[in-house]
N, C-alpha and C. Protein backbone atom coordinates (compact mmCIF):
# COMPACT_ATOMS: atom_id res chain seq x y z
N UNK A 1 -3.78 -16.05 -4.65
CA UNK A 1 -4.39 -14.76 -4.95
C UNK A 1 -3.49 -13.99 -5.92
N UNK A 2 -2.56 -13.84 -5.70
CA UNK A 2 -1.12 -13.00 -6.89
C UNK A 2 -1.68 -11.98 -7.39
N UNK A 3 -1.94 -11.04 -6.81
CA UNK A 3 -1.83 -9.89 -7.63
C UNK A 3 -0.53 -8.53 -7.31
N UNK A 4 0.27 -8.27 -7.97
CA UNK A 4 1.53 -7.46 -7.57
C UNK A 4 0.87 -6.01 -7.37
N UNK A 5 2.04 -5.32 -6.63
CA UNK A 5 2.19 -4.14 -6.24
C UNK A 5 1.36 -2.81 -7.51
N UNK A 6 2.15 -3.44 -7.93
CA UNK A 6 2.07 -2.60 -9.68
C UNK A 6 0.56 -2.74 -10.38
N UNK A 7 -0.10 -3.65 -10.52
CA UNK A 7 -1.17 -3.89 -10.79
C UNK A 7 -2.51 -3.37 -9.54
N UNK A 8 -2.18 -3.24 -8.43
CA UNK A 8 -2.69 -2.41 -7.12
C UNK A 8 -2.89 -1.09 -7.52
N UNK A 9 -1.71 -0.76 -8.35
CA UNK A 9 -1.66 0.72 -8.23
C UNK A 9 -1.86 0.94 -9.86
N UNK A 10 -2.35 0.10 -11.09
CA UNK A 10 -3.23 0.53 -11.73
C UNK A 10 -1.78 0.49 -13.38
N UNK A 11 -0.88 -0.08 -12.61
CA UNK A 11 0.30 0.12 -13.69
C UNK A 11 0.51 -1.72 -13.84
N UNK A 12 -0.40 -2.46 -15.03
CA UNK A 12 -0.72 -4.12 -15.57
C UNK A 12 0.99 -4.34 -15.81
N UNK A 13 1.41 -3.98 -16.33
CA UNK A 13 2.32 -4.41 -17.22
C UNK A 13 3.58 -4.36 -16.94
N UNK A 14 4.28 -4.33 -15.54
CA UNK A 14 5.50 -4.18 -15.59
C UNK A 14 5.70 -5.77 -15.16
N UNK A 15 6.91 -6.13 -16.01
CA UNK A 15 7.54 -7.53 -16.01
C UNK A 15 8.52 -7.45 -14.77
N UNK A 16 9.38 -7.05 -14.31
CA UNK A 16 10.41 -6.64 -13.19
C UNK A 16 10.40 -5.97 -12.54
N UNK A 17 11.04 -5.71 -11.56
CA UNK A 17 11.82 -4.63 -10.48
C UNK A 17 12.13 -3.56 -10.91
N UNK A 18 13.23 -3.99 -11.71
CA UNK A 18 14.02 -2.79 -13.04
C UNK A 18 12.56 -1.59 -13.84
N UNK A 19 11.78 -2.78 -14.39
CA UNK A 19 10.77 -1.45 -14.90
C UNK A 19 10.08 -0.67 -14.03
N UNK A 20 9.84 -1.57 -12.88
CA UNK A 20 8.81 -0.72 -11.81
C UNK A 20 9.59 0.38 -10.94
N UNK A 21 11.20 0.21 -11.13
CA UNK A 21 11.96 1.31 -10.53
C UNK A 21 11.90 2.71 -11.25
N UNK A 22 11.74 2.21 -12.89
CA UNK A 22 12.03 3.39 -13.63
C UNK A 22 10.05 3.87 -14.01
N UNK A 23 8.86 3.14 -13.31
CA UNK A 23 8.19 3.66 -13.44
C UNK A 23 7.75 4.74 -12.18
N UNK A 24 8.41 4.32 -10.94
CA UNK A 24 8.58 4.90 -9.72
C UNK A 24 9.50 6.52 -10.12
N UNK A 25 10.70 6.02 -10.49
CA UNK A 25 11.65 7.13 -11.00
C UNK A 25 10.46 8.46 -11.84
N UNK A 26 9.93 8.04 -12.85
CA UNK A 26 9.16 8.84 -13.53
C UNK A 26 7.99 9.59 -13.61
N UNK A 27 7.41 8.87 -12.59
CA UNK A 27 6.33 9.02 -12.22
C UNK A 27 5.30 8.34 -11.96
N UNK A 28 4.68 7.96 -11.26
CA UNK A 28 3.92 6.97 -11.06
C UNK A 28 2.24 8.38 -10.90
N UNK A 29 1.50 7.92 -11.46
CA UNK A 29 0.24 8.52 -12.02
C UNK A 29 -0.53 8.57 -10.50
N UNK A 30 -0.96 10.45 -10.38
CA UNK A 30 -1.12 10.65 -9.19
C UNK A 30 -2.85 10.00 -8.79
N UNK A 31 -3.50 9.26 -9.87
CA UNK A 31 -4.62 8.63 -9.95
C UNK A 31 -4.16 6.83 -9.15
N UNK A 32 -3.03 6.81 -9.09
CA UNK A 32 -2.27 5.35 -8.20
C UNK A 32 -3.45 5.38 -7.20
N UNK A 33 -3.11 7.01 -6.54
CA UNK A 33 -3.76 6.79 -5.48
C UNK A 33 -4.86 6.00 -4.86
N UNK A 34 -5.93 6.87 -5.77
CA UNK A 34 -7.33 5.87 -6.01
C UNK A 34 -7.96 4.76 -5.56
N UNK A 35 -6.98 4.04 -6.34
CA UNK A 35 -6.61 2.67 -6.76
C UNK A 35 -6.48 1.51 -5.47
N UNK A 36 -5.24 2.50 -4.84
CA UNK A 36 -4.83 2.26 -3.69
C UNK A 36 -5.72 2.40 -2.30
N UNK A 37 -6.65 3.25 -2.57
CA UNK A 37 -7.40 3.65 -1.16
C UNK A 37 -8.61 2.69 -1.10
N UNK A 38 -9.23 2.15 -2.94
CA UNK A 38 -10.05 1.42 -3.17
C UNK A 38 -9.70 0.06 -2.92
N UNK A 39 -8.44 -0.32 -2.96
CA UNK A 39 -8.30 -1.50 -2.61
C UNK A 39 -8.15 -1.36 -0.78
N UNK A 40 -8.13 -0.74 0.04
CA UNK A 40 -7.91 -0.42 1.35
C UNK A 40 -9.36 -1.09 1.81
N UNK A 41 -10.08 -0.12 0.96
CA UNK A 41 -11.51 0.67 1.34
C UNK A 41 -11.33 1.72 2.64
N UNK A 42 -10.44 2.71 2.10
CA UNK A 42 -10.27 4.02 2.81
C UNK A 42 -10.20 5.01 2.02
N UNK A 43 -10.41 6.10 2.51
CA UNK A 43 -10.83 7.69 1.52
C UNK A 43 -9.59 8.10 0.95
N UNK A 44 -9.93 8.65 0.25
CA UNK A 44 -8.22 9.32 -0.45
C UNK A 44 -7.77 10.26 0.18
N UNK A 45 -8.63 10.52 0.95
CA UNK A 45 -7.65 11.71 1.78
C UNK A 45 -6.37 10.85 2.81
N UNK A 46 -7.20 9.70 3.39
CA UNK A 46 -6.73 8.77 4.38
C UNK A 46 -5.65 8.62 3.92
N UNK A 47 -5.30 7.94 2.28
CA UNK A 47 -4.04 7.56 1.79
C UNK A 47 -3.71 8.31 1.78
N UNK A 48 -3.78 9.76 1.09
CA UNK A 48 -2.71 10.70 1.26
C UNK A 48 -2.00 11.06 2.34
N UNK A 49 -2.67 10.83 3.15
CA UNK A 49 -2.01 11.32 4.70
C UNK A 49 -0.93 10.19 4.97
N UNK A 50 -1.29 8.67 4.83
CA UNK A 50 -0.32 7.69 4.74
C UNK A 50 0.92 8.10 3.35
N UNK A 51 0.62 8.23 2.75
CA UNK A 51 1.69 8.63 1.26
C UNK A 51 2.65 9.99 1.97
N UNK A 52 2.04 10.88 2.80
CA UNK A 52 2.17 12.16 2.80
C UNK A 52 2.59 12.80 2.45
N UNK A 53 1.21 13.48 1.67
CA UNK A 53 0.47 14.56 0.54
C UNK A 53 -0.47 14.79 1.57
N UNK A 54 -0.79 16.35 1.58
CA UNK A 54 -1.59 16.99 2.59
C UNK A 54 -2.84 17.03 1.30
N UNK A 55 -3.86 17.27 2.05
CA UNK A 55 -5.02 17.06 1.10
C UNK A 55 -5.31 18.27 -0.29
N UNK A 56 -4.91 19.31 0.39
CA UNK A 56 -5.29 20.35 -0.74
C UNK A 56 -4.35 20.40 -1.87
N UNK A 57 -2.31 19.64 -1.71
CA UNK A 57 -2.08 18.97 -2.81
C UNK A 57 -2.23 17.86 -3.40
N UNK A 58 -3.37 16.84 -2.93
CA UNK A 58 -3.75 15.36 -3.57
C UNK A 58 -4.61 15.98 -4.87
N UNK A 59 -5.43 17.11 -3.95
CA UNK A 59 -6.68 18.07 -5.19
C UNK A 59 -6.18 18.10 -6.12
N UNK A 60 -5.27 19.01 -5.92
CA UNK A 60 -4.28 20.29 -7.02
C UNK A 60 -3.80 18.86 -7.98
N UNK A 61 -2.87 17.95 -7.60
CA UNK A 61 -2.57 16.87 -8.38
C UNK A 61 -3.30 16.06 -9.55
N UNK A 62 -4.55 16.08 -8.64
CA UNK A 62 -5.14 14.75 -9.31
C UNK A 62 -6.21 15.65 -10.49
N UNK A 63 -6.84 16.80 -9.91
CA UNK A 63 -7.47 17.67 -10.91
C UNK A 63 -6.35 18.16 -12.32
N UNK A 64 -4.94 18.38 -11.57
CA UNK A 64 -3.79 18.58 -12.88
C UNK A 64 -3.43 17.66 -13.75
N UNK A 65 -3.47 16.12 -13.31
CA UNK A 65 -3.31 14.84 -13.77
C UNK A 65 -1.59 14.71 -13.80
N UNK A 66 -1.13 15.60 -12.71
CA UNK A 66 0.29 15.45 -12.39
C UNK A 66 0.64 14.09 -11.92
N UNK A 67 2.00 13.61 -11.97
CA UNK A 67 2.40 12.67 -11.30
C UNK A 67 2.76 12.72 -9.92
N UNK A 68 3.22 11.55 -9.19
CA UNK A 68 3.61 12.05 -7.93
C UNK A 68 5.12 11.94 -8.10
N UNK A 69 5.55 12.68 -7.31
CA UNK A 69 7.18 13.08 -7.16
C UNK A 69 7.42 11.71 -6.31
N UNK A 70 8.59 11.26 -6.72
CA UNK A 70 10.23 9.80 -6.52
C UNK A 70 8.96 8.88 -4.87
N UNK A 71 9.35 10.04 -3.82
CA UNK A 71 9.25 9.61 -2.20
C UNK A 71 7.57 9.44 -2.38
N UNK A 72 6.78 9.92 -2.93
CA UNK A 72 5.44 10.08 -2.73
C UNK A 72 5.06 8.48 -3.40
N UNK A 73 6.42 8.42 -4.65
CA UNK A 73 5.59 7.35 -5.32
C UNK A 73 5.95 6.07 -4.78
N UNK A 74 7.06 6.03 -4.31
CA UNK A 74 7.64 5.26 -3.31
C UNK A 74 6.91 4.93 -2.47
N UNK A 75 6.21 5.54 -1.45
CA UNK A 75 5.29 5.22 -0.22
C UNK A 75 4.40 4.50 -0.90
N UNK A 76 3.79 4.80 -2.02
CA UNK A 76 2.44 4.52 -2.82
C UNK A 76 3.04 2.61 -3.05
N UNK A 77 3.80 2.42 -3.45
CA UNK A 77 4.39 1.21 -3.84
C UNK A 77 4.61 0.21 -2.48
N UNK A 78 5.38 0.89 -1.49
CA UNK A 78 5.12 0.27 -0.22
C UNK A 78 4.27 -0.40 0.03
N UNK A 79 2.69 0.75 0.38
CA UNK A 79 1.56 0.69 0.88
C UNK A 79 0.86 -0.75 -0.24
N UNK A 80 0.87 -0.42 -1.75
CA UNK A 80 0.84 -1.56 -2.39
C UNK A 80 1.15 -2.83 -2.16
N UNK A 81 2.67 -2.98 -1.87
CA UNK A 81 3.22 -4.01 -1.54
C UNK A 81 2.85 -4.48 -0.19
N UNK A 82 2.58 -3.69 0.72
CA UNK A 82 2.13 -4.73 1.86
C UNK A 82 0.82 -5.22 1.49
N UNK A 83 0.05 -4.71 0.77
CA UNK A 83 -1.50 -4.90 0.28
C UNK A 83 -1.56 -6.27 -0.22
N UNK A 84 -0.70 -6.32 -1.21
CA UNK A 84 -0.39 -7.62 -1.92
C UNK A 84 0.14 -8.72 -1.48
N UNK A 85 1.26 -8.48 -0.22
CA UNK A 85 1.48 -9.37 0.28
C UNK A 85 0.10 -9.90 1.35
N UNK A 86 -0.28 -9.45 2.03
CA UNK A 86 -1.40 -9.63 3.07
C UNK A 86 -2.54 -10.49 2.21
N UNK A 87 -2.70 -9.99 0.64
CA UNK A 87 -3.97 -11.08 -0.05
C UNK A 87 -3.41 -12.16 -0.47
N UNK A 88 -1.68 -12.19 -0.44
CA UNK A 88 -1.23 -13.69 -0.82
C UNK A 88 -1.33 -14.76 0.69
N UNK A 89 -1.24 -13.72 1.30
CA UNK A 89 -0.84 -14.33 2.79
C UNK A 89 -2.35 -15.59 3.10
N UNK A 90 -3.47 -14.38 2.98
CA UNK A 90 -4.55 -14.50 3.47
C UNK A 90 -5.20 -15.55 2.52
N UNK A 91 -5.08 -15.50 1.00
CA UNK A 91 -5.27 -15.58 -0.15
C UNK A 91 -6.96 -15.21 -0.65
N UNK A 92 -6.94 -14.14 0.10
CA UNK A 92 -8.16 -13.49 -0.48
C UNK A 92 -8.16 -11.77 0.32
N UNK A 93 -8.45 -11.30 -0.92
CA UNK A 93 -8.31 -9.79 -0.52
C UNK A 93 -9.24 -9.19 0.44
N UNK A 94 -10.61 -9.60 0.53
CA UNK A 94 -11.57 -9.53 1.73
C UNK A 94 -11.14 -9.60 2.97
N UNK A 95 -10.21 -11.00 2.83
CA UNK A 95 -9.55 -11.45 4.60
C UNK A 95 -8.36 -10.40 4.61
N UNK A 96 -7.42 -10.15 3.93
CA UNK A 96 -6.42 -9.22 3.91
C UNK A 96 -7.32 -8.04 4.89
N UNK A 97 -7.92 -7.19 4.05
CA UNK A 97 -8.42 -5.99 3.91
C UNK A 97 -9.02 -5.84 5.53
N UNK A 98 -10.20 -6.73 5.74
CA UNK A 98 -10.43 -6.65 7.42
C UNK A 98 -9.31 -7.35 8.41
N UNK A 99 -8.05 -7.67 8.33
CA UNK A 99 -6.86 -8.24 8.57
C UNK A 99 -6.07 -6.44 9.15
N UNK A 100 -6.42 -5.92 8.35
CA UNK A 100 -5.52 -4.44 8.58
C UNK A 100 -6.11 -3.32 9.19
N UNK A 101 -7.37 -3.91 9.57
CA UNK A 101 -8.17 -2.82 10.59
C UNK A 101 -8.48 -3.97 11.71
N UNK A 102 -7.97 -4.85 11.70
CA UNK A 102 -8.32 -5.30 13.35
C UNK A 102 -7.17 -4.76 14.23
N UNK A 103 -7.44 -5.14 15.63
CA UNK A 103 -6.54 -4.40 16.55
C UNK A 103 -5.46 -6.02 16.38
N UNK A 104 -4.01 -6.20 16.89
CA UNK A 104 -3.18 -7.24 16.79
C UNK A 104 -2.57 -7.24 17.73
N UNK A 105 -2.30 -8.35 18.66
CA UNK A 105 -1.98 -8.10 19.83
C UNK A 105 -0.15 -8.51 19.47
N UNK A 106 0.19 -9.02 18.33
CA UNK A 106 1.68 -8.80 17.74
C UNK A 106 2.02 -7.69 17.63
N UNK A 107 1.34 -6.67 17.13
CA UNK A 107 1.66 -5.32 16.91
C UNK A 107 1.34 -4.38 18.18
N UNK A 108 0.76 -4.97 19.20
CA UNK A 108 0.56 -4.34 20.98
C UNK A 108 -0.52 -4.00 20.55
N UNK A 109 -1.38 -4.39 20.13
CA UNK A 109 -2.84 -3.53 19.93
C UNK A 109 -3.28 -2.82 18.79
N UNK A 110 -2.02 -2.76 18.06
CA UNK A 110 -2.57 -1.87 17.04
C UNK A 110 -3.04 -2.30 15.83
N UNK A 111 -3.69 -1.72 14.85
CA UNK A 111 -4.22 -1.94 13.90
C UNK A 111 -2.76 -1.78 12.86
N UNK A 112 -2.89 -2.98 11.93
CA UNK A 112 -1.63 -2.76 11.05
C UNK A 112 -2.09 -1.63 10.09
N UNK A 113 -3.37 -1.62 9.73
CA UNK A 113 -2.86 -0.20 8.36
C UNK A 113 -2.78 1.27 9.40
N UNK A 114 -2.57 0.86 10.85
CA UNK A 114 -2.51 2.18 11.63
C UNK A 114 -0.49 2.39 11.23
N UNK A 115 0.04 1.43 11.21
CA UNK A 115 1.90 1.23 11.75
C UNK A 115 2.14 1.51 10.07
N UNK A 116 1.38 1.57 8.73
CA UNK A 116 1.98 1.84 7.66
C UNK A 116 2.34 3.20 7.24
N UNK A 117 2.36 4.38 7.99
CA UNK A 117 2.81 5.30 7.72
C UNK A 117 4.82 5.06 7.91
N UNK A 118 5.16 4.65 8.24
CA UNK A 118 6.51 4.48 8.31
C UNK A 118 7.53 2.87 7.40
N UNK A 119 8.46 3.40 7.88
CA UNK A 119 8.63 2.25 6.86
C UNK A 119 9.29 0.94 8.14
N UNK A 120 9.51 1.34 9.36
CA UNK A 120 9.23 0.57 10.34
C UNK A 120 8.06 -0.19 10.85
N UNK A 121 7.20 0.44 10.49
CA UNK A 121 6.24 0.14 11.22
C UNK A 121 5.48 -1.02 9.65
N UNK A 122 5.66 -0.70 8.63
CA UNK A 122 5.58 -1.43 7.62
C UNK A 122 6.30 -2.81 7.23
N UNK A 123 7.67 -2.84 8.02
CA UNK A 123 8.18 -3.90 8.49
C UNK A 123 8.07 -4.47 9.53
N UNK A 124 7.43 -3.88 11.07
CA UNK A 124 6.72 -4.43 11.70
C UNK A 124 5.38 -5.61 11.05
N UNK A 125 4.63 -4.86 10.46
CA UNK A 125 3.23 -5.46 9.44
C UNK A 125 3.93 -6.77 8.63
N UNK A 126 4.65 -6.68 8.17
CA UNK A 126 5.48 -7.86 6.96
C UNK A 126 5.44 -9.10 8.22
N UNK A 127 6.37 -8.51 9.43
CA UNK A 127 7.12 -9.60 9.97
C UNK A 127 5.68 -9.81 10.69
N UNK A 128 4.47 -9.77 11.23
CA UNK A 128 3.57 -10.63 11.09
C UNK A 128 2.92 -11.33 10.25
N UNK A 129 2.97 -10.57 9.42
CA UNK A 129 2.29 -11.54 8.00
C UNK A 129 3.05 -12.82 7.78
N UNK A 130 4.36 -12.57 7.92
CA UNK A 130 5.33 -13.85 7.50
C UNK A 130 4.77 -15.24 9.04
N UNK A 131 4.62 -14.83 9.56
CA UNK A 131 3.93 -15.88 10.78
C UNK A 131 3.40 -16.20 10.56
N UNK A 132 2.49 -15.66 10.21
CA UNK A 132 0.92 -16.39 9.93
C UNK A 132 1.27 -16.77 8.53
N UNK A 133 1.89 -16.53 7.61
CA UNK A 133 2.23 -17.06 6.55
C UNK A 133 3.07 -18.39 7.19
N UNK A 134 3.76 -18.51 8.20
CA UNK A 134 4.67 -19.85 8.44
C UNK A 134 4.14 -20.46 9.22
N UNK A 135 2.56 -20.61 9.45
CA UNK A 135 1.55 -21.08 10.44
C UNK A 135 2.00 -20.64 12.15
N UNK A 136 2.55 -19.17 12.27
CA UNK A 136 2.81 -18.95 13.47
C UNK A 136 1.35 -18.22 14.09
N UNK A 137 0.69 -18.67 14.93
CA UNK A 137 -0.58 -17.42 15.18
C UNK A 137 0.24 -16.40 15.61
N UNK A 138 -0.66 -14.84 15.10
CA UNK A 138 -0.56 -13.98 15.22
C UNK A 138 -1.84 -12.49 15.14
């Protein structure tokens, strides 16, 4: 499936780490969001609350065509990156996508895009994916 973080969030062209740090550093385009909630299939308010951006500044942002500030864009890249990993895992973004709203009895019940507000709980999500990526059920 291969599609990166960066391309999730609507930015084709970064070759490295290095560029995607200094596109994080600069701003990453508060329209990422979008992008991000569409590949979920959750509302933008939903992501914002995962990113956390309260809703009446996602408005103010995205009507200004501001960027998001360093930590905001950071989360945004996270949330990406587990996205991407889960459609390599799965190797199709359909199975990913209903993959992160089932309940998991690895995660005690919970739904993994419930544990991505943190960055624990986002490494919780990885370290199942990697199971079932190493034929462990999970």
């Amino acid at each position: 499936m291969s599609i990166t973080a960066f391309q999730i969030l609507g930015v084709p062209d970064i070759e490295d780490l290095e560029q995607g740090q200094e596109v994080i550093r600069h701003g990453l385009a508060s329209t990422s969001l979008r992008q991000l909630a569409q590949r979920y299939d959750v509302s933008l308010e939903q992501m914002g609350r995962l990113v956390g951006i309260p809703k009446a500044t996602l408005t103010r942002r995205l009507q200004a065509r501001r960027p998001l500030p360093i930590q905001e864009a950071d989360r945004a890249y996270r949330l990406a990156r587990i996205y991407s990993y889960a459609a390599d895992v799965f190797d199709d973004e359909a199975k990913a996508r209903e993959w992160f709203f089932r309940r998991n009895r690895a995660l005690g019940g919970d739904k993994p895009f419930d544990l991505l507000d943190t960055q624990p709980g986002v490494e919780r999500v990885e370290r199942v994916l990697s199971r079932i990526e190493q034929g462990t059920f999970s």
